[in-house]
N, C-alpha and C. Protein backbone atom coordinates (compact mmCIF):
# COMPACT_ATOMS: atom_id res chain seq x y z
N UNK A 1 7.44 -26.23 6.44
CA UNK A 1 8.46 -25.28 6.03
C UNK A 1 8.53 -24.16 7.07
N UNK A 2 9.93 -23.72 7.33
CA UNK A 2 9.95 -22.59 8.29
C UNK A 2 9.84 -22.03 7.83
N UNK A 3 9.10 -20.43 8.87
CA UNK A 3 9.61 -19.29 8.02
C UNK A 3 10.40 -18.65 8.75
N UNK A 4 11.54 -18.59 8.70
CA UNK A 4 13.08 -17.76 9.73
C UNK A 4 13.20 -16.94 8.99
N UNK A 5 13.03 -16.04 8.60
CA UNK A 5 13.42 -14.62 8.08
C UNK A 5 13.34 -13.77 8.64
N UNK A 6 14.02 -12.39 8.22
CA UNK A 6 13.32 -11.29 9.18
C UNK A 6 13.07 -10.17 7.97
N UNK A 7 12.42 -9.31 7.75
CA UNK A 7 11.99 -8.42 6.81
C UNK A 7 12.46 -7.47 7.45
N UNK A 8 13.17 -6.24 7.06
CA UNK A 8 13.12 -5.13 7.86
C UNK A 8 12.57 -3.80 7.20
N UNK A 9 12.11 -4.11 5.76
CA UNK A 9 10.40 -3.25 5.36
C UNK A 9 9.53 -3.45 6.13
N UNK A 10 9.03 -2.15 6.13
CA UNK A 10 7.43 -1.79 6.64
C UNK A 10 6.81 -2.58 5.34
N UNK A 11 5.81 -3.50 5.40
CA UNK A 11 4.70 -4.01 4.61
C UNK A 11 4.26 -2.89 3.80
N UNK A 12 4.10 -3.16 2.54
CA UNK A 12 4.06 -2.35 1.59
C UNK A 12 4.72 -0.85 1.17
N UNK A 13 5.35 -0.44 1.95
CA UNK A 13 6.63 0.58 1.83
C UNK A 13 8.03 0.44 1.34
N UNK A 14 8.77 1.41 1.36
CA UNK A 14 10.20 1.00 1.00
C UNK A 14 10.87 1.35 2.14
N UNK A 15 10.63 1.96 2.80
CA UNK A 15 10.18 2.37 4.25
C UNK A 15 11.22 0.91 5.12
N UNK A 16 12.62 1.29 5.80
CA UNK A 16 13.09 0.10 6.65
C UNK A 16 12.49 0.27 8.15
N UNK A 17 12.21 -0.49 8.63
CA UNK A 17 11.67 -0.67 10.18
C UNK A 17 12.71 0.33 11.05
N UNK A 18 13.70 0.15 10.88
CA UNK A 18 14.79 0.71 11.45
C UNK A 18 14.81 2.15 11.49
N UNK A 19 14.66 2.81 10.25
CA UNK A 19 14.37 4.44 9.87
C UNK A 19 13.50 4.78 10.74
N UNK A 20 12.17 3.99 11.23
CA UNK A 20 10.94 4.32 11.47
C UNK A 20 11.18 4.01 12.63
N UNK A 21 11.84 3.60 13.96
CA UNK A 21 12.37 3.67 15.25
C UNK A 21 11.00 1.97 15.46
N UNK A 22 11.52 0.59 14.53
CA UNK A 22 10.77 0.07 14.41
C UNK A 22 8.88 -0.11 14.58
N UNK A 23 8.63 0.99 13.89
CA UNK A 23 6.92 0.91 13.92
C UNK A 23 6.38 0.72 12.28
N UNK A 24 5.24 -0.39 12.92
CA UNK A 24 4.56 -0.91 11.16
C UNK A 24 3.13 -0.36 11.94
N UNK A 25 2.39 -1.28 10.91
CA UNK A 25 1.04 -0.93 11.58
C UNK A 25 0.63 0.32 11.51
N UNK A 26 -0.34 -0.07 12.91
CA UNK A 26 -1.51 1.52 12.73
C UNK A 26 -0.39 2.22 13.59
N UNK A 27 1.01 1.81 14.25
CA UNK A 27 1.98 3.08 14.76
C UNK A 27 2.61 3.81 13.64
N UNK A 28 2.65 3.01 12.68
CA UNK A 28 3.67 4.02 11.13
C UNK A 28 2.48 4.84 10.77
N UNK A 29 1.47 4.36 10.64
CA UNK A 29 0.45 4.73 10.04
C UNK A 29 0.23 6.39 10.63
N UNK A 30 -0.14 6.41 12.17
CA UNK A 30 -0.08 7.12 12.95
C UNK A 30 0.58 8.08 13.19
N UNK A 31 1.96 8.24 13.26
CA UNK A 31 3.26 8.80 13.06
C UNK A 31 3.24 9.30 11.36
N UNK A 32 3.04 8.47 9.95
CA UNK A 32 2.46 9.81 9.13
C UNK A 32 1.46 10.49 8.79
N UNK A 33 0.19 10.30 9.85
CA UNK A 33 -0.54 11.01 10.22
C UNK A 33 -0.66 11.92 10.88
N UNK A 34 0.53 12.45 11.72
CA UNK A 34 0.43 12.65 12.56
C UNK A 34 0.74 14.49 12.73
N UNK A 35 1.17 15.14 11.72
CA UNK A 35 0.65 16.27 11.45
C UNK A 35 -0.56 17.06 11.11
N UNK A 36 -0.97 15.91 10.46
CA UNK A 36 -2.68 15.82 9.11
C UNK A 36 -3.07 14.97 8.95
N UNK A 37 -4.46 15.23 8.86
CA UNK A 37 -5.49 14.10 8.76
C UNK A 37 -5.55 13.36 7.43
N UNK A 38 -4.72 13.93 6.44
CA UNK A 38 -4.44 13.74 4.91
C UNK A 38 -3.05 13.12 4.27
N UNK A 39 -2.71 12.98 3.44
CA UNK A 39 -1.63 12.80 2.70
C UNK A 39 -1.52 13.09 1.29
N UNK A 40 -0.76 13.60 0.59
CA UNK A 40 -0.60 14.11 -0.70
C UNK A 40 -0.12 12.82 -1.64
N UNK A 41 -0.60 12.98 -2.72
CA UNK A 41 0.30 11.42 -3.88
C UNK A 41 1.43 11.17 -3.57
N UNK A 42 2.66 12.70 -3.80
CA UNK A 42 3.95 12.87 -3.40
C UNK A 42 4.58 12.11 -2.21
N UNK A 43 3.71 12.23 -1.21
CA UNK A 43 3.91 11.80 0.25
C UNK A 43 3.83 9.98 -0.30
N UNK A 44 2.48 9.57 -0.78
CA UNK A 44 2.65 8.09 -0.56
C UNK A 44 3.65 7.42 -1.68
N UNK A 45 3.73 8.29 -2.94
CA UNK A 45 4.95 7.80 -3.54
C UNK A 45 6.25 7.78 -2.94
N UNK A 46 6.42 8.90 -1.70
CA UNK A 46 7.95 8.68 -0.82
C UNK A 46 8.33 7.66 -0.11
N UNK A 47 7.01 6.91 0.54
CA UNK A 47 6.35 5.75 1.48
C UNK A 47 6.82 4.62 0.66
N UNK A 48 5.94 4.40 -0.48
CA UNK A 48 5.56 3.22 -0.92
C UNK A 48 6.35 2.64 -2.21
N UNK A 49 6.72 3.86 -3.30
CA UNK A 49 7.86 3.52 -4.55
C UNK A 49 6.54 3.52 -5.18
N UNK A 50 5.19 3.91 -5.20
CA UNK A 50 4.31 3.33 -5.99
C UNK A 50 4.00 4.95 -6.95
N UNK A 51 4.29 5.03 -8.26
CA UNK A 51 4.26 6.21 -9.15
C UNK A 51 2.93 6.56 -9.15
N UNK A 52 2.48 8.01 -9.40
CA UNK A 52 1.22 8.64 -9.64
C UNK A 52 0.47 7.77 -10.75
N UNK A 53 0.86 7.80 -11.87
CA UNK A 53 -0.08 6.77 -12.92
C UNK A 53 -0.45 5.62 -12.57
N UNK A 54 0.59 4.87 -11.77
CA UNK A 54 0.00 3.39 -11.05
C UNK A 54 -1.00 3.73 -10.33
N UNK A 55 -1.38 5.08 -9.11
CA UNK A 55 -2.26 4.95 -8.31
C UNK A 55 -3.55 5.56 -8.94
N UNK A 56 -2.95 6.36 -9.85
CA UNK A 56 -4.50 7.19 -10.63
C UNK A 56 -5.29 5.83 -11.76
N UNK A 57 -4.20 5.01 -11.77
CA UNK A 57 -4.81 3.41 -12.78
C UNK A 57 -5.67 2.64 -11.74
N UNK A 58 -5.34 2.53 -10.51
CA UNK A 58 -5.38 1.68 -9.19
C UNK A 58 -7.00 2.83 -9.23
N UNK A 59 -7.15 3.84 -8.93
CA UNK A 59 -8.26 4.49 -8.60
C UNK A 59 -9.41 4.25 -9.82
N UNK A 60 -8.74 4.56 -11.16
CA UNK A 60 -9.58 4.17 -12.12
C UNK A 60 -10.52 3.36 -12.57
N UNK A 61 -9.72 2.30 -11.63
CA UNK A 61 -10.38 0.52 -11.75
C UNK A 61 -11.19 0.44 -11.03
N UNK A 62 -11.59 1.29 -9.76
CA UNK A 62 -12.40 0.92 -8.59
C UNK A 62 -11.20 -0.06 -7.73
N UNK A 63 -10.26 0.08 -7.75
CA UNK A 63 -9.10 -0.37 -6.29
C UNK A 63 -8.95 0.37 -5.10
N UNK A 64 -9.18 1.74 -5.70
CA UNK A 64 -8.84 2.48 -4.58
C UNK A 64 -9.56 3.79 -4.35
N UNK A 65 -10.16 4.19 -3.49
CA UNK A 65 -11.02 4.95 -3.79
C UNK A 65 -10.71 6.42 -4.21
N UNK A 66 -10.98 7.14 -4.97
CA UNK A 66 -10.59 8.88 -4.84
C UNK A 66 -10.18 9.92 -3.45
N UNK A 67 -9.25 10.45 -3.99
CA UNK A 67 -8.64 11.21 -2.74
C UNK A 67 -9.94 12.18 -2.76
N UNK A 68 -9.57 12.78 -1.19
CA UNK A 68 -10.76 13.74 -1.06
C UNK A 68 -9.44 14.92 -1.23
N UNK A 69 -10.37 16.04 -1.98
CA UNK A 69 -9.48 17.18 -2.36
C UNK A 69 -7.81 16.86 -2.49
N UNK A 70 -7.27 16.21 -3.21
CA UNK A 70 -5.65 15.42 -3.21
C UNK A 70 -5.34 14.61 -2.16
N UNK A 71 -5.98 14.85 -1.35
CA UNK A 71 -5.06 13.69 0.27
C UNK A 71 -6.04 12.87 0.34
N UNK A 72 -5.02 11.49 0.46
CA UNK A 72 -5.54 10.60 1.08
C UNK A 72 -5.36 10.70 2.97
N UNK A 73 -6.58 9.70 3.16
CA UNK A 73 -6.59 9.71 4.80
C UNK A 73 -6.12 8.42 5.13
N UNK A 74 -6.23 7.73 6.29
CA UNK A 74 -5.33 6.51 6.77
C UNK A 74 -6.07 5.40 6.22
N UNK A 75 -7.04 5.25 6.25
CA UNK A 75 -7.72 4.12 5.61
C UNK A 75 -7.18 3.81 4.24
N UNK A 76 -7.41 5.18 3.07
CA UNK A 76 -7.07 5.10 1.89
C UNK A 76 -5.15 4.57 1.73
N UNK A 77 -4.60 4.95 2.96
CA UNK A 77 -3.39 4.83 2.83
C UNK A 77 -2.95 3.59 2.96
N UNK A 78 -3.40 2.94 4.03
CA UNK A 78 -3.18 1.55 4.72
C UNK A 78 -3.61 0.45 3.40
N UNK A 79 -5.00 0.71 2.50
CA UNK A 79 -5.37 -0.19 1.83
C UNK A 79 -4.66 0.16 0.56
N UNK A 80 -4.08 1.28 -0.07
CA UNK A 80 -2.71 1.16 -0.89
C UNK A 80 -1.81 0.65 -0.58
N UNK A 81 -1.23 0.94 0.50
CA UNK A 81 -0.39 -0.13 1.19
C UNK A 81 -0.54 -1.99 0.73
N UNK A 82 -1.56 -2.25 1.23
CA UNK A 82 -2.01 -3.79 1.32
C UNK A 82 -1.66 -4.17 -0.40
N UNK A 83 -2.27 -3.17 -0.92
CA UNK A 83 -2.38 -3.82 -2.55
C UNK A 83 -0.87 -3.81 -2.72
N UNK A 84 0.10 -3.10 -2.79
CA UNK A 84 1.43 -2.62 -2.89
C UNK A 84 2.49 -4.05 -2.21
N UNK A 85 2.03 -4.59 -1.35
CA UNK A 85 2.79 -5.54 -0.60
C UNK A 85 2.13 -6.78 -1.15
N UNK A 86 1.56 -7.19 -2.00
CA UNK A 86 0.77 -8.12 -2.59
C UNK A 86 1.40 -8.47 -3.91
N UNK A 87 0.90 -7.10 -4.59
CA UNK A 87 1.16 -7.14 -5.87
C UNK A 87 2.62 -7.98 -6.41
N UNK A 88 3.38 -8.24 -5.91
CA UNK A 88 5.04 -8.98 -7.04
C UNK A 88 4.06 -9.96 -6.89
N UNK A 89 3.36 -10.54 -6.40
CA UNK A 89 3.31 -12.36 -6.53
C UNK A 89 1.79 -12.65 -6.62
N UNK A 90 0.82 -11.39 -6.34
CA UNK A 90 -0.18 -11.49 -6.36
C UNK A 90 -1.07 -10.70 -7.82
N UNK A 91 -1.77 -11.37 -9.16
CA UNK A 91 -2.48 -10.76 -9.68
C UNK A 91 -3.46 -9.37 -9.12
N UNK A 92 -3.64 -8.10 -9.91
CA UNK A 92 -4.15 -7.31 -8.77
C UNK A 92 -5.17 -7.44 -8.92
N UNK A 93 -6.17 -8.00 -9.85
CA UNK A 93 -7.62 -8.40 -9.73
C UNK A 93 -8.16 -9.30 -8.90
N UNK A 94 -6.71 -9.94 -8.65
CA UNK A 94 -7.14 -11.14 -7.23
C UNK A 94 -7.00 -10.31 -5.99
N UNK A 95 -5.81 -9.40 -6.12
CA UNK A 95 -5.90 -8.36 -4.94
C UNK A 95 -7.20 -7.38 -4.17
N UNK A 96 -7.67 -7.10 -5.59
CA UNK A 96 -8.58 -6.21 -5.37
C UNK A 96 -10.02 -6.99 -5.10
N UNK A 97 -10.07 -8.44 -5.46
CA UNK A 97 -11.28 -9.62 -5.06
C UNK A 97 -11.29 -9.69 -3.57
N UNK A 98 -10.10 -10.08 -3.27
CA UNK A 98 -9.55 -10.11 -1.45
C UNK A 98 -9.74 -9.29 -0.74
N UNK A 99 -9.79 -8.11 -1.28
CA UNK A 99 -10.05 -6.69 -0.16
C UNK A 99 -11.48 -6.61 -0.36
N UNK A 100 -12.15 -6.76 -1.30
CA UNK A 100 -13.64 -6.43 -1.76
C UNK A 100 -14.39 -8.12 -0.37
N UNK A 101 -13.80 -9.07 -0.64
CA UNK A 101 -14.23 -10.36 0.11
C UNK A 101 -14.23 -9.86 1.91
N UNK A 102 -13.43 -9.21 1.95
CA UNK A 102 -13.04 -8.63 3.56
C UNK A 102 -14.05 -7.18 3.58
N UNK A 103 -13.87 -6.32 2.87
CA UNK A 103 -14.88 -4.97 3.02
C UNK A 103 -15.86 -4.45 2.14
N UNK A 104 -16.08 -5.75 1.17
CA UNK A 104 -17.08 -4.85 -0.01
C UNK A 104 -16.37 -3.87 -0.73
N UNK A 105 -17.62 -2.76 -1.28
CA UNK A 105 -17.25 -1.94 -2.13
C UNK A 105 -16.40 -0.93 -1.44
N UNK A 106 -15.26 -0.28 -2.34
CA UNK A 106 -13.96 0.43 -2.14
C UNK A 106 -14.56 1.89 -1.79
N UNK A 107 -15.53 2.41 -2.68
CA UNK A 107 -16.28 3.19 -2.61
C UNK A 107 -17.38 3.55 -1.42
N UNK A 108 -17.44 2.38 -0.39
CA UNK A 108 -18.61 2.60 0.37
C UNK A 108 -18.07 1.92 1.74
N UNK A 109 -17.95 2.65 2.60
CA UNK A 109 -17.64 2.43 4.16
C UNK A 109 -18.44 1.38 5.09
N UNK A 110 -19.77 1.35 4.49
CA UNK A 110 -20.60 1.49 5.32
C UNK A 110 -20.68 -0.49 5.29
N UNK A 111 -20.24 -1.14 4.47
CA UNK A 111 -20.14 -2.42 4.39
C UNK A 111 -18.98 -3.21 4.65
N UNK A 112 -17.71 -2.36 5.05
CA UNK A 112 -16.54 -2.88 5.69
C UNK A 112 -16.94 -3.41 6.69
N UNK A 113 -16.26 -4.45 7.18
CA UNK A 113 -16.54 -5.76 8.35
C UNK A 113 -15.21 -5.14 9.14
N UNK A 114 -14.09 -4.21 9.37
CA UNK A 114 -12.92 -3.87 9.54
C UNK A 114 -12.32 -2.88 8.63
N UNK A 115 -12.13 -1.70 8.86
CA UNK A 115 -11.52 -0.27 8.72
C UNK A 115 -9.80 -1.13 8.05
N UNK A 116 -9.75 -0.57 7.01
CA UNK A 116 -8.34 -0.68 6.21
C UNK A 116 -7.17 -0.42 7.34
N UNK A 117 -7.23 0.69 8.10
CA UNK A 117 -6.29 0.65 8.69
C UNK A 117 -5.73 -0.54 10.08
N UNK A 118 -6.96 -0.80 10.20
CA UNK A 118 -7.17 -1.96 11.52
C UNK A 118 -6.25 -3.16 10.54
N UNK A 119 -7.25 -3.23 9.35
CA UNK A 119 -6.52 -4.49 8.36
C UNK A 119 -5.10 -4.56 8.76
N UNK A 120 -4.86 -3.28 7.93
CA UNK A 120 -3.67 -2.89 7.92
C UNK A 120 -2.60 -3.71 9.19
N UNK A 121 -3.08 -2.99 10.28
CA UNK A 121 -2.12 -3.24 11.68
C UNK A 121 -2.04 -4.68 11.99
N UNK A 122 -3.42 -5.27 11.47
CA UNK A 122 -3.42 -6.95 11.76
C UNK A 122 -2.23 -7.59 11.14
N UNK A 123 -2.20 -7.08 9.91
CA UNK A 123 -1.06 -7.39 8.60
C UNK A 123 0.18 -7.62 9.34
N UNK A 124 0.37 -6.29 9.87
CA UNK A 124 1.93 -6.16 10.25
C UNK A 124 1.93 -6.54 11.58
N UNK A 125 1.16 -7.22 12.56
CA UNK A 125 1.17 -7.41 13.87
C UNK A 125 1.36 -8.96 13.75
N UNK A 126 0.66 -9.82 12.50
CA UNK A 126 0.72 -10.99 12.06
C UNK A 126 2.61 -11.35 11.69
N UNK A 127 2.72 -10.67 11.07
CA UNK A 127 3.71 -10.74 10.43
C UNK A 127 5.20 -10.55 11.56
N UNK A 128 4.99 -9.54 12.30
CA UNK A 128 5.82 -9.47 13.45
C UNK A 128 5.94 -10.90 13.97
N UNK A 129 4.81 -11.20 14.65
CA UNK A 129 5.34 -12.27 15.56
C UNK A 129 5.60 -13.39 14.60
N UNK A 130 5.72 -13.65 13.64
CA UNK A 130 5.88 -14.69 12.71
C UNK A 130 7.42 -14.16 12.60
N UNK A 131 8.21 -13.60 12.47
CA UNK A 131 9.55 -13.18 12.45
C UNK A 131 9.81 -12.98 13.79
N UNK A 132 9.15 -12.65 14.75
CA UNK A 132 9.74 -12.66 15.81
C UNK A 132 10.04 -14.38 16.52
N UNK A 133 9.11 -15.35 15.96
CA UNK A 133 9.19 -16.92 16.46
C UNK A 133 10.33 -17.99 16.35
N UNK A 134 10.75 -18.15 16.81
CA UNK A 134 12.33 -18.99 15.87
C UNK A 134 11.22 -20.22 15.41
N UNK A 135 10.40 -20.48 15.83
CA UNK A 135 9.72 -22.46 15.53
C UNK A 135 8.87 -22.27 14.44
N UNK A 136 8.63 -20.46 13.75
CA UNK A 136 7.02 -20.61 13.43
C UNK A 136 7.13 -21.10 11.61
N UNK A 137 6.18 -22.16 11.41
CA UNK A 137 5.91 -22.71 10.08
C UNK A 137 4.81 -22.05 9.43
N UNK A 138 4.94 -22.09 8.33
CA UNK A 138 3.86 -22.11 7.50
C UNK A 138 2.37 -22.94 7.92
N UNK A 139 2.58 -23.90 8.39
CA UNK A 139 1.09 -24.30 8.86
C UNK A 139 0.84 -24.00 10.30
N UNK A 140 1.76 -23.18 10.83
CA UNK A 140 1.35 -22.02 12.04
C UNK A 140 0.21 -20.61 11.89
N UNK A 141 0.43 -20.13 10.36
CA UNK A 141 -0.40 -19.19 9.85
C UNK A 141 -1.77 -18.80 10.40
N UNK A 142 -2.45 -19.74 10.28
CA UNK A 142 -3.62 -19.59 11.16
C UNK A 142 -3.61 -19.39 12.05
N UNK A 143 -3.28 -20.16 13.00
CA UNK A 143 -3.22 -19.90 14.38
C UNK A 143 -2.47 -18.49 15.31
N UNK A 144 -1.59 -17.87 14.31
CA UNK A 144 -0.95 -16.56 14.75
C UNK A 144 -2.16 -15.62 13.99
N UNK A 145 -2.79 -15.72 12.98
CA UNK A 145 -4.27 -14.56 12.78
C UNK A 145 -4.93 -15.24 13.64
N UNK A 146 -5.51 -15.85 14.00
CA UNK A 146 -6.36 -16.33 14.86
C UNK A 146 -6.26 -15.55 16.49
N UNK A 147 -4.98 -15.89 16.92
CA UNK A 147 -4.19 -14.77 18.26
C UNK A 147 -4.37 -13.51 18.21
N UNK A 148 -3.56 -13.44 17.08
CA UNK A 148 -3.82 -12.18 16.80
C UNK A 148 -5.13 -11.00 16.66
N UNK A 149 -5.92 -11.40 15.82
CA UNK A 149 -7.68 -11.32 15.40
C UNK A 149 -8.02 -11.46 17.04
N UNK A 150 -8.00 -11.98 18.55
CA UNK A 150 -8.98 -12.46 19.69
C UNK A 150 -9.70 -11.33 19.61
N UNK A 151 -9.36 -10.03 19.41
CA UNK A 151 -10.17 -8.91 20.18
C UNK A 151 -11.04 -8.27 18.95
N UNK A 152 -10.83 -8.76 17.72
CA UNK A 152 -11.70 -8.67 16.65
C UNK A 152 -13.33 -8.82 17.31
N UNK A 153 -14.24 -7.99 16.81
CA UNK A 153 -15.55 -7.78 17.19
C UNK A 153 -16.30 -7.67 15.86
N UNK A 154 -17.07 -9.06 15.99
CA UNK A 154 -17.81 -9.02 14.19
C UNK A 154 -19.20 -8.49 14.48
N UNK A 155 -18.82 -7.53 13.45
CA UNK A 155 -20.71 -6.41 12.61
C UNK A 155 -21.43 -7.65 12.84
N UNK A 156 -20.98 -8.88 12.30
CA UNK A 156 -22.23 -9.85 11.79
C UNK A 156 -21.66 -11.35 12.06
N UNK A 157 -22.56 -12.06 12.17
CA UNK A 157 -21.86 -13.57 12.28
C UNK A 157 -21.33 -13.86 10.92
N UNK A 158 -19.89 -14.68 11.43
CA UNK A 158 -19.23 -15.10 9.90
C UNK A 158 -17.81 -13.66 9.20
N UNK A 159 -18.09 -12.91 10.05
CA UNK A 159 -17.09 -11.52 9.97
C UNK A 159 -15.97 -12.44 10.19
N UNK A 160 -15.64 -12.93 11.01
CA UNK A 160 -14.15 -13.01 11.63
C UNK A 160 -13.42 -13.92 10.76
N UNK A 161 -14.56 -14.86 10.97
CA UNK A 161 -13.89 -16.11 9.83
C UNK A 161 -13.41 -15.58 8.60
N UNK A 162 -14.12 -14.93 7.75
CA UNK A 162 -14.08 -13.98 6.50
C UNK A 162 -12.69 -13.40 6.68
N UNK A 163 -12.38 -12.78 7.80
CA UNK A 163 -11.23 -11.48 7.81
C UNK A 163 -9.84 -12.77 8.49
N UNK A 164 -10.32 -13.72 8.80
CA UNK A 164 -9.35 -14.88 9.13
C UNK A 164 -8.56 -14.96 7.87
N UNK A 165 -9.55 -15.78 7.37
CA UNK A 165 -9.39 -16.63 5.80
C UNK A 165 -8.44 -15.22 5.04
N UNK A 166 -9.12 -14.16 4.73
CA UNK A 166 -8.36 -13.16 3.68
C UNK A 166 -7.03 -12.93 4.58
N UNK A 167 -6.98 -13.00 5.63
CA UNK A 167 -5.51 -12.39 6.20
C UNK A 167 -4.48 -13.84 6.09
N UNK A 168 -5.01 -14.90 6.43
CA UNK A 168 -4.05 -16.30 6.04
C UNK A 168 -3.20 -16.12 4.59
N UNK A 169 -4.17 -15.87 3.78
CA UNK A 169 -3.44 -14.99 2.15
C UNK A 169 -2.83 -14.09 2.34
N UNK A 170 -3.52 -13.44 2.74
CA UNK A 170 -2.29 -11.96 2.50
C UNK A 170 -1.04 -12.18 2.86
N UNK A 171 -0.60 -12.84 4.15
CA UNK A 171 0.24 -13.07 5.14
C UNK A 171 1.08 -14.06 4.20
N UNK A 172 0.53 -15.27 3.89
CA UNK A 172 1.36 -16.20 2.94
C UNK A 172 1.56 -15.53 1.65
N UNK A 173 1.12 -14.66 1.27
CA UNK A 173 1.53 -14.53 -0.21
C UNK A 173 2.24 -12.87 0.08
N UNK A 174 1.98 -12.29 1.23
CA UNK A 174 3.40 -11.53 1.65
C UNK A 174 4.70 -12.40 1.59
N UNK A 175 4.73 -13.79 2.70
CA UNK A 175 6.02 -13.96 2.58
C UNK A 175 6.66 -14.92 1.37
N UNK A 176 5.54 -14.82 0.78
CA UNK A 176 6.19 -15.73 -1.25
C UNK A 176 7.26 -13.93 -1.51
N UNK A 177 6.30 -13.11 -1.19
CA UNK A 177 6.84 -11.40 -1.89
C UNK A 177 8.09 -11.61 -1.11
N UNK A 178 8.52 -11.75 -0.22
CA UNK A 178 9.93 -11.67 0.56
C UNK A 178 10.40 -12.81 0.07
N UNK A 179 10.29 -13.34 -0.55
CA UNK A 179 10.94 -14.82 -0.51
C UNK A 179 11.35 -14.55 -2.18
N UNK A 180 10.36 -14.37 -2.77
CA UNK A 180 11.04 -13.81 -4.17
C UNK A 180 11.96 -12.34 -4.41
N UNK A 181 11.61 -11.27 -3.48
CA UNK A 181 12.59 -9.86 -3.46
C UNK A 181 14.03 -10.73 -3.23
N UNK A 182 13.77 -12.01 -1.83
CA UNK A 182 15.37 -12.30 -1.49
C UNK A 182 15.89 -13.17 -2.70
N UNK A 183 15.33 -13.69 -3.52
CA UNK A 183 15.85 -14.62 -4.78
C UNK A 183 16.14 -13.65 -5.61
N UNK A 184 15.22 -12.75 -5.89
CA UNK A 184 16.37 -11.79 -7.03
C UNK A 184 17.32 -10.96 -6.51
N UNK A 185 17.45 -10.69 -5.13
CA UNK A 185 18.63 -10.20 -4.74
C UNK A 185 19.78 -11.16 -4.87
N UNK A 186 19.61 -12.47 -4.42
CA UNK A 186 20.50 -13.40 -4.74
C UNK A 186 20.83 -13.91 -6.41
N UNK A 187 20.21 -13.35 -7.30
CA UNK A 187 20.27 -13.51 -8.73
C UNK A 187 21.62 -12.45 -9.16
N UNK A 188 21.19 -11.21 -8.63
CA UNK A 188 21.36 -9.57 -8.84
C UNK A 188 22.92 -10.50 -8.45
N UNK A 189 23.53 -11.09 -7.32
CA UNK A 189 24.56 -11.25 -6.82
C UNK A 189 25.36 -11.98 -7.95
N UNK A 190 24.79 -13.01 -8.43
CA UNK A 190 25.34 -13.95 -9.33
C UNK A 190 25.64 -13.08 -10.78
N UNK A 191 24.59 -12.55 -10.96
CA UNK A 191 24.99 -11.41 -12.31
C UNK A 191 25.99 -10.54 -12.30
N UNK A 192 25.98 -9.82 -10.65
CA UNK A 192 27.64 -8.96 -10.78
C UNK A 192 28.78 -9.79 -10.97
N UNK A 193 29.01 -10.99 -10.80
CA UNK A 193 30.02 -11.49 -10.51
C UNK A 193 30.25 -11.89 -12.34
């Protein structure tokens, strides 16, 4: 199956590529960082469409970790992000299994195999050239994280493979999320009429 589409969301935002002088990744990331080392709820609800009670539920659970004094920093932002671009098609207990399988506990730095925001940029760097390919299939997936991932440097043997495997998911069950947003837009069409 191909995948010929083109998305012109930022991965997990509402955020169009276009607004953003096309930057995803750790460049969007960067750019709203780029006053402060922080971000306010307000701020990532403008980003993402994702309401304060969803993220104070998301923190509650152990998904996401507590803001330090109200702001989140890029890490915390990037891995709201991830859950946010998952979630239509993805259970979030499976979401939150997948990020825990790639960095451990949400709560503790010190066992991440890869910084959320790195995740993050892989996400949308994966995903680029997969829209940028006219040939690229679904059983291409691997092999574009794989390219992508070369300069990946594993804490430990078995890191890469680990952050392989979770990004092959994310990436495919991102583009089920585009593939179902474009079916109910095409529903939405049939209902006006």
């Amino acid at each position: 199956m191909n995948l010929q589409f083109y998305d012109d969301l930022i991965p997990g935002t509402k955020l169009r590529r276009s607004e953003m002088d096309g930057l995803t990744g750790l460049d969007f990331l960067k750019k709203v960082f780029f006053v402060s080392d922080g971000v306010m709820m307000t701020q990532i609800r403008d980003i993402s469409g994702i309401d304060s009670s969803t993220l104070q539920n998301w923190t509650k659970r152990g998904w996401v970790a507590a803001s330090h004094q109200k702001r989140y920093d890029i890490d915390q932002v990037a891995h709201i992000l991830i859950i946010n671009m998952l979630r239509s098609c993805m259970q979030l207990d499976r979401i939150a299994f997948l990020i825990q399988y790639v960095n451990g506990s949400v709560s503790d730095a010190s066992d991440d195999i890869i910084r959320d925001s790195v995740l993050y940029d892989y996400i949308c760097r994966i995903l680029s050239r997969m829209m940028e390919s006219k040939t690229c299939a679904l059983s291409d997936v691997y092999s574009v994280v794989e390219s992508v991932t070369a300069d990946y440097v594993e804490p430990f043997s078995g890191a890469e493979r680990r952050l392989n495997r979770a990004l092959e998911v994310i990436v495919v069950t991102y583009y089920a999320a585009v593939i179902k947003r474009h079916a109910e837009s095409l529903l939405e069409g049939i209902l006006a009429e």
